[in-house]
Every structure is written in structure tokens, then in C-alpha cells.
Protein backbone atom coordinates (compact mmCIF):
# COMPACT_ATOMS: atom_id res chain seq x y z
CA UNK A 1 -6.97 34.32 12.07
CA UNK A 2 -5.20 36.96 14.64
CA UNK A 3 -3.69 39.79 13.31
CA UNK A 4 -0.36 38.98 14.36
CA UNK A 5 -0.38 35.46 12.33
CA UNK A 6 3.44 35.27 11.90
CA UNK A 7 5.56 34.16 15.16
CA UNK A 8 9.60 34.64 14.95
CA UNK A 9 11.37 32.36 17.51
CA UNK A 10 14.21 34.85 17.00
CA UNK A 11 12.35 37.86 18.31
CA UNK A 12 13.30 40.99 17.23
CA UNK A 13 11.65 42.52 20.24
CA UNK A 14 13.68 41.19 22.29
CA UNK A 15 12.89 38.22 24.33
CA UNK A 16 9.83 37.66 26.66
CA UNK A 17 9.82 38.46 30.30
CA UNK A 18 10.27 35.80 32.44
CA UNK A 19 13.03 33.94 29.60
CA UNK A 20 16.79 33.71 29.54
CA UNK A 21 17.98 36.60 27.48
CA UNK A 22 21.12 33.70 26.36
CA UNK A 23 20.99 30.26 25.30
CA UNK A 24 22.39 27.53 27.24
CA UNK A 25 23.50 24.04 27.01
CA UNK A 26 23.06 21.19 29.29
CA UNK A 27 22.69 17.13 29.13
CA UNK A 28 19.82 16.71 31.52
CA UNK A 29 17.06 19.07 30.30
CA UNK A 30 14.45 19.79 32.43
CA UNK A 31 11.05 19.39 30.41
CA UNK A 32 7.55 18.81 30.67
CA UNK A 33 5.40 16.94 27.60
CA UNK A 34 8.22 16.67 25.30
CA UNK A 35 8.02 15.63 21.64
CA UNK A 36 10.59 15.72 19.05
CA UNK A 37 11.29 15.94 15.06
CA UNK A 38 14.37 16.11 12.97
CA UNK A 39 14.91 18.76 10.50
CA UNK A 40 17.74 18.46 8.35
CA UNK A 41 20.99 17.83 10.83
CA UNK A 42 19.16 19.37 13.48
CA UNK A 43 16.71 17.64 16.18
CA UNK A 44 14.31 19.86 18.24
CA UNK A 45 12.47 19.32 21.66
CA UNK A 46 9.25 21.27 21.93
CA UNK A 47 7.29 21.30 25.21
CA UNK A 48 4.92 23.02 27.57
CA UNK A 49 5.92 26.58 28.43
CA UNK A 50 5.80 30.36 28.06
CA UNK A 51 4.83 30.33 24.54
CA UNK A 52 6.34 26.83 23.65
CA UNK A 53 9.70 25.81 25.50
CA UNK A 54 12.30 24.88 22.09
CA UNK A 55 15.87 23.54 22.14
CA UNK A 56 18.10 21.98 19.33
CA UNK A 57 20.48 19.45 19.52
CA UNK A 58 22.77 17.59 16.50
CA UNK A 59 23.41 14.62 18.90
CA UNK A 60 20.40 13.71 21.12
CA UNK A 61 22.23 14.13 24.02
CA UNK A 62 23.51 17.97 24.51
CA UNK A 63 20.69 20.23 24.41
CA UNK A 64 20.86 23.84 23.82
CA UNK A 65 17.80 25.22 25.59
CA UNK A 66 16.85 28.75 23.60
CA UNK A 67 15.14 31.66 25.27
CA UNK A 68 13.09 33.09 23.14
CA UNK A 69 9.77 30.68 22.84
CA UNK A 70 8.15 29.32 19.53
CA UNK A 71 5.48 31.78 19.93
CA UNK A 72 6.02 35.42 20.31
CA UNK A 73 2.60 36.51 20.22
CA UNK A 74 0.04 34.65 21.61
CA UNK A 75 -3.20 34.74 18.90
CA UNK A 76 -6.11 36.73 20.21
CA UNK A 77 -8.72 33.85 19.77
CA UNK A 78 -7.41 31.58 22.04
CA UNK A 79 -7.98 34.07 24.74
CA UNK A 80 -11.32 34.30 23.44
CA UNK A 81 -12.36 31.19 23.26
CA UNK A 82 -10.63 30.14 26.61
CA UNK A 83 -11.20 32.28 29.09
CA UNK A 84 -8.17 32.37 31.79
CA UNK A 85 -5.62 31.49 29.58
CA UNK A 86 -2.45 33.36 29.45
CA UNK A 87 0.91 32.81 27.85
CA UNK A 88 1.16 29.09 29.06
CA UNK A 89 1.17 27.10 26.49
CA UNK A 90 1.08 23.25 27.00
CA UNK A 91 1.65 19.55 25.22
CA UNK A 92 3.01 20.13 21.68
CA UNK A 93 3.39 17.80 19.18
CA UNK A 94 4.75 18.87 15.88
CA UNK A 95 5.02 16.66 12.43
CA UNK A 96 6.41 17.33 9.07
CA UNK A 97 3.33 16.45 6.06
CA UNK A 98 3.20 17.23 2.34
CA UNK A 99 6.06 19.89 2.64
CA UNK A 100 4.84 21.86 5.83
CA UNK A 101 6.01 21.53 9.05
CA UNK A 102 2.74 21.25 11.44
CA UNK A 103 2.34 22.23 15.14
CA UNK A 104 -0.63 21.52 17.34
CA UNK A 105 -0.66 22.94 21.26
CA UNK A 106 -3.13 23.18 23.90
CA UNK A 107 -5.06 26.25 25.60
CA UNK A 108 -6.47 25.29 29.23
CA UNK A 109 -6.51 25.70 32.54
CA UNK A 110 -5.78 23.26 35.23
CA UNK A 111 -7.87 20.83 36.04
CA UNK A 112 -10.79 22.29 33.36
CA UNK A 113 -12.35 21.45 30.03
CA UNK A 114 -13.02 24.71 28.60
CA UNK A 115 -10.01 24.03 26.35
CA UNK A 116 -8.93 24.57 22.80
CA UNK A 117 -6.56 22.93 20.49
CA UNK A 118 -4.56 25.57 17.99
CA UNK A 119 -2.67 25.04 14.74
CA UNK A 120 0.48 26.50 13.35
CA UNK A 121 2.51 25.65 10.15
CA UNK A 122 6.09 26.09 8.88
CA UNK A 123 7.84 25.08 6.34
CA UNK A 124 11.31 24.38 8.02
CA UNK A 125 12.03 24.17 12.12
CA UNK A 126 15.16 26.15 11.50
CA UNK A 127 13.43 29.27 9.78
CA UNK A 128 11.94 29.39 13.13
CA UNK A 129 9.09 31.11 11.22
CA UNK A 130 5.41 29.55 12.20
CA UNK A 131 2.05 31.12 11.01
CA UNK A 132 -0.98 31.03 12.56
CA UNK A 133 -3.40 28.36 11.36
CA UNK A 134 -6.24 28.90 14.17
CA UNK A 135 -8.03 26.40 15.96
CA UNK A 136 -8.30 22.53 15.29
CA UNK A 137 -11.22 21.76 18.04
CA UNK A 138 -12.51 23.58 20.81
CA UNK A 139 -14.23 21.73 24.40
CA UNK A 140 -16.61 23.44 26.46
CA UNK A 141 -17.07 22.86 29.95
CA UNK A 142 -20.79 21.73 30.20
CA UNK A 143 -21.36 20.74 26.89
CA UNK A 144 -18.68 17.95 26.16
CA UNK A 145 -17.41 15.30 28.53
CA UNK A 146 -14.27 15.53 27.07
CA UNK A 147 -11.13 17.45 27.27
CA UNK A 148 -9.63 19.44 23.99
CA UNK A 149 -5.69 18.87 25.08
CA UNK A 150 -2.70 16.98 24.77
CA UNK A 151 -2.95 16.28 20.69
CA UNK A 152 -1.29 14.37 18.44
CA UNK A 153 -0.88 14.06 14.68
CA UNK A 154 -1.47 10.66 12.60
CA UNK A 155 -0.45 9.84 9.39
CA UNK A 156 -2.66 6.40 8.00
CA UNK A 157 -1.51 4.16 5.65
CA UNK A 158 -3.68 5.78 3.16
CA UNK A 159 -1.78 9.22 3.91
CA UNK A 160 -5.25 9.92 5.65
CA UNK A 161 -4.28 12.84 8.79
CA UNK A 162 -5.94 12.04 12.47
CA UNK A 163 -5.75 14.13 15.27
CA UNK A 164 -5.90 12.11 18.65
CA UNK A 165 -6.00 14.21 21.79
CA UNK A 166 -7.65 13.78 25.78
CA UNK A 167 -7.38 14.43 29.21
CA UNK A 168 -9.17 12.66 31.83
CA UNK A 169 -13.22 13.26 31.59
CA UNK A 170 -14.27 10.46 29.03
CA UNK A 171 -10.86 9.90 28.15
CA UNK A 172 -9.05 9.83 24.48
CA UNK A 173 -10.30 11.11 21.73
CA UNK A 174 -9.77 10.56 17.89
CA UNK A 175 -11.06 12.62 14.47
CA UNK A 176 -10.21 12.65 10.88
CA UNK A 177 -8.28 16.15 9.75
CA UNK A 178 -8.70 17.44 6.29
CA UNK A 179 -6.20 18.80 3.71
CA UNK A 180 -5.69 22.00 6.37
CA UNK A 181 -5.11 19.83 9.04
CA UNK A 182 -8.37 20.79 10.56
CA UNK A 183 -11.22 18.93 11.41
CA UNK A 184 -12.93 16.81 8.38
CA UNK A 185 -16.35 18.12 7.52
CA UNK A 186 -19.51 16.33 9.61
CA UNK A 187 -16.27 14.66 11.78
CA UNK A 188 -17.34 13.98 15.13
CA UNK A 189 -14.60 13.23 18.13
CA UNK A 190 -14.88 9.00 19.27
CA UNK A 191 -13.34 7.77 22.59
CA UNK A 192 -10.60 4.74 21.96
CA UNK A 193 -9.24 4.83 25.85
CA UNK A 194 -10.76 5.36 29.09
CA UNK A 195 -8.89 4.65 31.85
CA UNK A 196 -11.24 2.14 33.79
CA UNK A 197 -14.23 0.13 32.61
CA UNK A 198 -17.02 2.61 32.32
CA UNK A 199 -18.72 1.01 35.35
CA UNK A 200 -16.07 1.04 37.83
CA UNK A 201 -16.61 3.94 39.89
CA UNK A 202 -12.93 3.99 41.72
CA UNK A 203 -13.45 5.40 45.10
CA UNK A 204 -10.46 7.74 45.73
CA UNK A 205 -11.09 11.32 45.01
CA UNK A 206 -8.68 13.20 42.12
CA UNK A 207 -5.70 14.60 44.13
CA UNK A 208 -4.99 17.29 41.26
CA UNK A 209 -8.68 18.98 40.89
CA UNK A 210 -12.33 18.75 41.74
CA UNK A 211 -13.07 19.24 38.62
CA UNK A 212 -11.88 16.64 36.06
CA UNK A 213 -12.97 13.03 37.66
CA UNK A 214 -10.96 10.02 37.88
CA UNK A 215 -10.69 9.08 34.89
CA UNK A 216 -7.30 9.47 34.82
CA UNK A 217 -5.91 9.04 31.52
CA UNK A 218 -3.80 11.47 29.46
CA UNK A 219 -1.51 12.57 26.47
CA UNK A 220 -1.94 10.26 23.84
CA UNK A 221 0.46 9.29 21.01
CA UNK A 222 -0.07 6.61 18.33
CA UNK A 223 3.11 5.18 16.47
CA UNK A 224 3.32 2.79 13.60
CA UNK A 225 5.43 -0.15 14.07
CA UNK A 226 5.10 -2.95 11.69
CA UNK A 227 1.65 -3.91 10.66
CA UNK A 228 0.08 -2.14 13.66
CA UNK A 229 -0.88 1.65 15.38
CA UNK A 230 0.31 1.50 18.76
CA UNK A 231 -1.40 3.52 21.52
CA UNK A 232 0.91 5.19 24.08
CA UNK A 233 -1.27 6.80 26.92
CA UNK A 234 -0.21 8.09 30.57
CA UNK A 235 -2.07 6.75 33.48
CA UNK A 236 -2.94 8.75 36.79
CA UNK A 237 -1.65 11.85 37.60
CA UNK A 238 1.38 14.24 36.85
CA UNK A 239 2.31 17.55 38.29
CA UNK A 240 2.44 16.67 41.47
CA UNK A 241 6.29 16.49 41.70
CA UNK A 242 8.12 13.55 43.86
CA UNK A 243 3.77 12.82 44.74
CA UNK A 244 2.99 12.37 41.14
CA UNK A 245 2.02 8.39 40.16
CA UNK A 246 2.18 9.08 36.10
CA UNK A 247 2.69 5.84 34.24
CA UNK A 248 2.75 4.63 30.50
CA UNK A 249 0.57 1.63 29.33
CA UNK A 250 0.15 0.92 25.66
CA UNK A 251 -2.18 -1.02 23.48
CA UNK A 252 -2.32 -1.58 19.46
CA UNK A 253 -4.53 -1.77 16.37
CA UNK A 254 -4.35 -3.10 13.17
CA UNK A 255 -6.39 0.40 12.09
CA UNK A 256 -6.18 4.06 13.38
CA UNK A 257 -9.44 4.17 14.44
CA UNK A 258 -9.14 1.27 16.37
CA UNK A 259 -10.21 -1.10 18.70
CA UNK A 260 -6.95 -0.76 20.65
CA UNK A 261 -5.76 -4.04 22.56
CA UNK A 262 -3.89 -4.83 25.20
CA UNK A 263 -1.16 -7.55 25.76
CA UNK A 264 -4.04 -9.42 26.89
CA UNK A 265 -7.17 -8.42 24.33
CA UNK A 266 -8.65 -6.12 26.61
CA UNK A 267 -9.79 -3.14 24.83
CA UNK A 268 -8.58 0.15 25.71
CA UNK A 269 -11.94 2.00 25.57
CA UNK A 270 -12.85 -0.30 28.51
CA UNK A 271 -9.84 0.63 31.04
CA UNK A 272 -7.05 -1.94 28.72
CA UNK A 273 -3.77 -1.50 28.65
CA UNK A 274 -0.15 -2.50 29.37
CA UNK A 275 2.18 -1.28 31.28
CA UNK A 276 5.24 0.07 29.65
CA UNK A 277 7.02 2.65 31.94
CA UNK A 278 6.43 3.58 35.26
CA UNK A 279 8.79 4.75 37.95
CA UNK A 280 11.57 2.88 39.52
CA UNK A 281 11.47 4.95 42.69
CA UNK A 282 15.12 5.09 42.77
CA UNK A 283 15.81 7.16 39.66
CA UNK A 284 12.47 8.49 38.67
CA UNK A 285 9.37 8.55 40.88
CA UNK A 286 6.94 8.46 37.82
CA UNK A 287 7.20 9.25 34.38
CA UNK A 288 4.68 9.99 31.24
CA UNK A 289 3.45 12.12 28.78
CA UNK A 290 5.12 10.10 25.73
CA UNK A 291 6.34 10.38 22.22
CA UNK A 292 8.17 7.86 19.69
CA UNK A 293 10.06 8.39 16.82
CA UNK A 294 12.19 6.34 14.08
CA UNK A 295 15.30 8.69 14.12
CA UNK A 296 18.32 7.35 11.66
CA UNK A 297 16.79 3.69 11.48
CA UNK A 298 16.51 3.63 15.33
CA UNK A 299 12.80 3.47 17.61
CA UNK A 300 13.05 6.00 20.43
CA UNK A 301 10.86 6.66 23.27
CA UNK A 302 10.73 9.66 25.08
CA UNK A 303 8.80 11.55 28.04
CA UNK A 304 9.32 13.60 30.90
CA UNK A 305 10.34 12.06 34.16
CA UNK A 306 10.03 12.93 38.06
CA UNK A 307 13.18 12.95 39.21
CA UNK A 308 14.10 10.66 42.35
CA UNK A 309 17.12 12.60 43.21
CA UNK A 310 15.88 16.25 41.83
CA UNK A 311 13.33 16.86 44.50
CA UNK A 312 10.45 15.56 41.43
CA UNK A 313 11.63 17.89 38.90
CA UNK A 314 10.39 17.30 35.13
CA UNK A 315 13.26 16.25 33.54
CA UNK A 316 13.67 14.20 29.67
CA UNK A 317 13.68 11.03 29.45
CA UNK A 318 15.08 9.07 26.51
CA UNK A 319 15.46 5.59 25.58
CA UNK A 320 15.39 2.97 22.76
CA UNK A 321 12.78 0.46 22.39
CA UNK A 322 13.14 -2.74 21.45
CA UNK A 323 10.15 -5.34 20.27
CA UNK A 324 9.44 -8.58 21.13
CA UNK A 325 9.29 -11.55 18.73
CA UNK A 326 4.77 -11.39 19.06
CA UNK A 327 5.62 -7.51 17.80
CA UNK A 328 5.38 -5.69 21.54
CA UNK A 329 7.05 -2.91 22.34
CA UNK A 330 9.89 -2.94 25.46
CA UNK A 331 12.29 -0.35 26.46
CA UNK A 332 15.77 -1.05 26.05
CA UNK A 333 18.64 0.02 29.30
């Protein structure tokens, strides 16, 4: 564990450079891999940034968009054990589990899958206190054909934790936690989604980097609807602005672990899935990197969008969902 193992979103150093030194409020934030909790009265957006990007809202719909981040010091091993990464921290997710607030986030750098996944803990969003709980799973370019980003937490029926988590290379990945929320002992990572059949060899080169394939498939998120785990995974590629082609299919299990279905029985670990979201070309150009919630009785989607009318900026994206009579998910206007 770093020396410096508690962070104080209200820094008493003053905030970082490069950050607002005031809060401000707006309706449309602009966001990249969002996810969400509710703490109290309070909801909070965390996403990719300096340290975490944070913001609070009590309605959903204005945001107030703080400028210090959610970490103030950035732990010493993740520097060590990635090398080239700064102060950008990416992909979030955060969930609340026997009386602790957890936060997983990712340490990369583009297009590369020398990565690591780290682990803080709090025991309420608004202290704005998180320690440092080290690192969850590291990938090393060379050794592993996949990519230690993008992770999200799973509660099981049996209040068993999972970690899910991939980008690109041999797609998702899923492992059983422990009481610590770090990997179980003797746990090894399994694939449950690749983006194509492993034998299609798609013929267009990646536009984003010559390092990470084609697989293109991204930031997973697994929700529990009825009697089934529902895989939420972006297709192709983000971060290309107005250019980017980032979609959401989905597929569902009657176990965490899977096999993951499509609409039509095609497993996900063998390219399945169906589409959900993807962009109008009017509004949004593409859209991904997903999260859904039960807020208040009410199933919510959410993501990051590139805007149509914004020149492609990143911007949040929320809607409700709605599910069909067979038990599929659809997005409500």
C-alpha cells in the first residue's frame, strides 16, 4: 500500500493543476465512461479523468461538476507497475457492499495492455474520504492476451463478488473477488465476450492503435434483471470524436459466469450479441461505455455519447429502459 493511502476529494492543498478552482453546474455534462451510485439523497457521476472526474446531483438532471478529483494523490505502485502512466485515470465503477463503499479504476495507456486495475474503499460518497486498497489484477503486455481495464463489480445471488473487466485483445474477462474485494485465491481470469467468432479474421486494420487488434469489444457491465445477468458491452471504437462507431449490444445468463446469449442464442464468447444503442447520426454519432442502475424503483441506462451537434464531444447520456414481455431489455424515449 502507498504511503499516501488516504485521498480527500476536498483537498486541503488546494486543487490540482489543470482543474476548476470552483464548482459549477450544468444539465448537459460532458463525460467519458460514466457510472453512477446513490448515497443517501445524493447521486454521484464518476468518470475518466485527472484523478477521477466526480459530480453530485439530488435530481438526475442538474449536475454540479466539482474540481477537485476523487484522487488527490495518485498511489506510487501504479506507476510502478505501469510504466507511462500519469494522473489519467480512466473507467470507474464504484458499488456500495457489506457497509463499504468500493471503487475500482483503470491504469493504461492508449492502445496497450500493460495495464492495472486498482482498488479504493469508503465508507460514505459524501465523506469524500477513499483509502487505498492497491491493486485488484495487473496485465502485462507479452504475457496475457488480455487487457486489465474497464472493470466492473458483481454481486451473485449468493452475495458471491465478481469483477468483470476487458478491452479489445481476447475480449471480456470475468474472476471471483474475495472478502477484500481482490482476486479469490488460485482464481484465474475466463473470457465470456469476444467481439467476433474466434476465426473471423475481419480485414480492416484498428483505426485507434497498432497495437490492440480488432477485436473490438470494450467496458463491460453486468446487471440483474429478473431471473437473469445481463451483459452490456460496447462494440468498435470510441475516442475518435464525430469518427468514433461505439455501439452497445447486450446478451444474458441465467449465471454470472455465464454462457451469455444473445436475442438469438448466439453466445457472446463467439462474437453474440444484440444491439441495444448505437447512434442516430442526428443527435449522437455513437455512444457506449455503459452502466445500469435501479434508482427509486426505476431501471436506468446510462453512457457517454458523441455528440452530433457538439463537434463529437463526450457528453452523458441517460435514459430509462423498459423490458419486453420474453424479459429483453429496450430503451425507453
Amino acid at each position: 500500500m502507498a504511503l499516501a493511502a488516504i485521498f480527500q476529494t476536498a483537498d486541503a492543498q488546494g486543487p490540482r493543476r489543470g482543474f476548476k478552482r470552483e464548482a459549477f453546474t450544468t444539465e448537459t455534462p460532458m463525460v467519458h465512461d460514466p457510472v453512477m451510485a446513490k448515497d443517501g439523497d445524493t447521486y454521484y457521476i464518476y468518470a475518466t479523468g485527472m484523478g477521477i472526474q466526480q459530480m453530485t446531483s439530488k435530481d438526475r438532471k442538474t449536475w454540479t461538476v466539482l474540481p477537485q478529483p476523487v484522487m488527490t494523490v495518485i498511489p506510487g505502485w501504479t506507476t510502478d507497475s505501469v510504466p507511462g502512466f500519469g494522473n489519467h485515470v480512466w473507467a470507474p465503477d464504484v458499488i456500495q457492499w457489506h457497509g463499504k463503499w468500493w471503487m475500482a479504476y483503470s491504469c493504461s495507456t492508449f492502445g496497450r495492455n500493460g495495464s492495472a486495475i486498482g482498488l479504493l474503499s469508503s465508507r460514505s460518497l459524501r465523506s469524500g474520504m477513499w483509502k487505498d486498497e492497491g491493486c485488484i489484477v495487473t496485465s502485462r503486455e507479452k504475457r496475457d492476451n488480455w487487457n486489465a481495464i474497464d472493470p466492473n463489480f458483481v454481486i451473485d445471488d449468493n452475495d458471491q463478488p465478481w469483477l468483470v473487466w476487458g478491452s479489445f485483445w481476447n475480449g471480456i474477462q470475468l474472476a471471483r473477488l474475495d472478502s477484500t474485494m481482490h482476486m479469490a485465491k488460485g482464481e484465474e481470469p475466463r473470457t465470456i465476450a469476444r467481439r467476433y467468432d474466434p476465426s473471423y479474421k475481419p480485414t480492416e486494420p484498428n483505426p485507434t492503435s497498432k497495437y490492440a487488434g480488432t477485436n473490438a469489444i470494450e467496458a463491460p457491465f453486468i446487471f440483474k434483471h429478473g431471473g437473469y445477468y445481463y451483459l452490456f458491452v460496447s462494440w468498435d471504437y470510441c475516442c475518435r470524436g464525430a469518427k468514433s462507431n461505439y455501439r452497445v449490444t447486450v446478451g444474458r445468463s441465467k449465471t454470472v459466469d455465464g454462457p451469455y446469449l444473445d436475442r438469438t442464442g448466439k453466445d457472446m464468447v463467439n462474437g453474440g450479441g444484440t444491439l441495444f444503442l448505437e447512434g442516430d447520426k442526428t443527435e449522437w454519432e455513437a455512444a457506449g461505455h455503459c452502466a445500469a442502475y435501479n434508482f427509486d424503483g426505476e431501471d436506468i441506462f446510462i453512457c457517454h455519447g458523441y455528440s452530433a451537434t457538439q463537434n463529437g464531444a463526450a457528453m452523458l447520456i441517460q435514459r430509462p429502459i423498459s423490458w419486453t414481455a420474453d424479459g429483453w431489455p429496450e430503451l425507453k424515449p
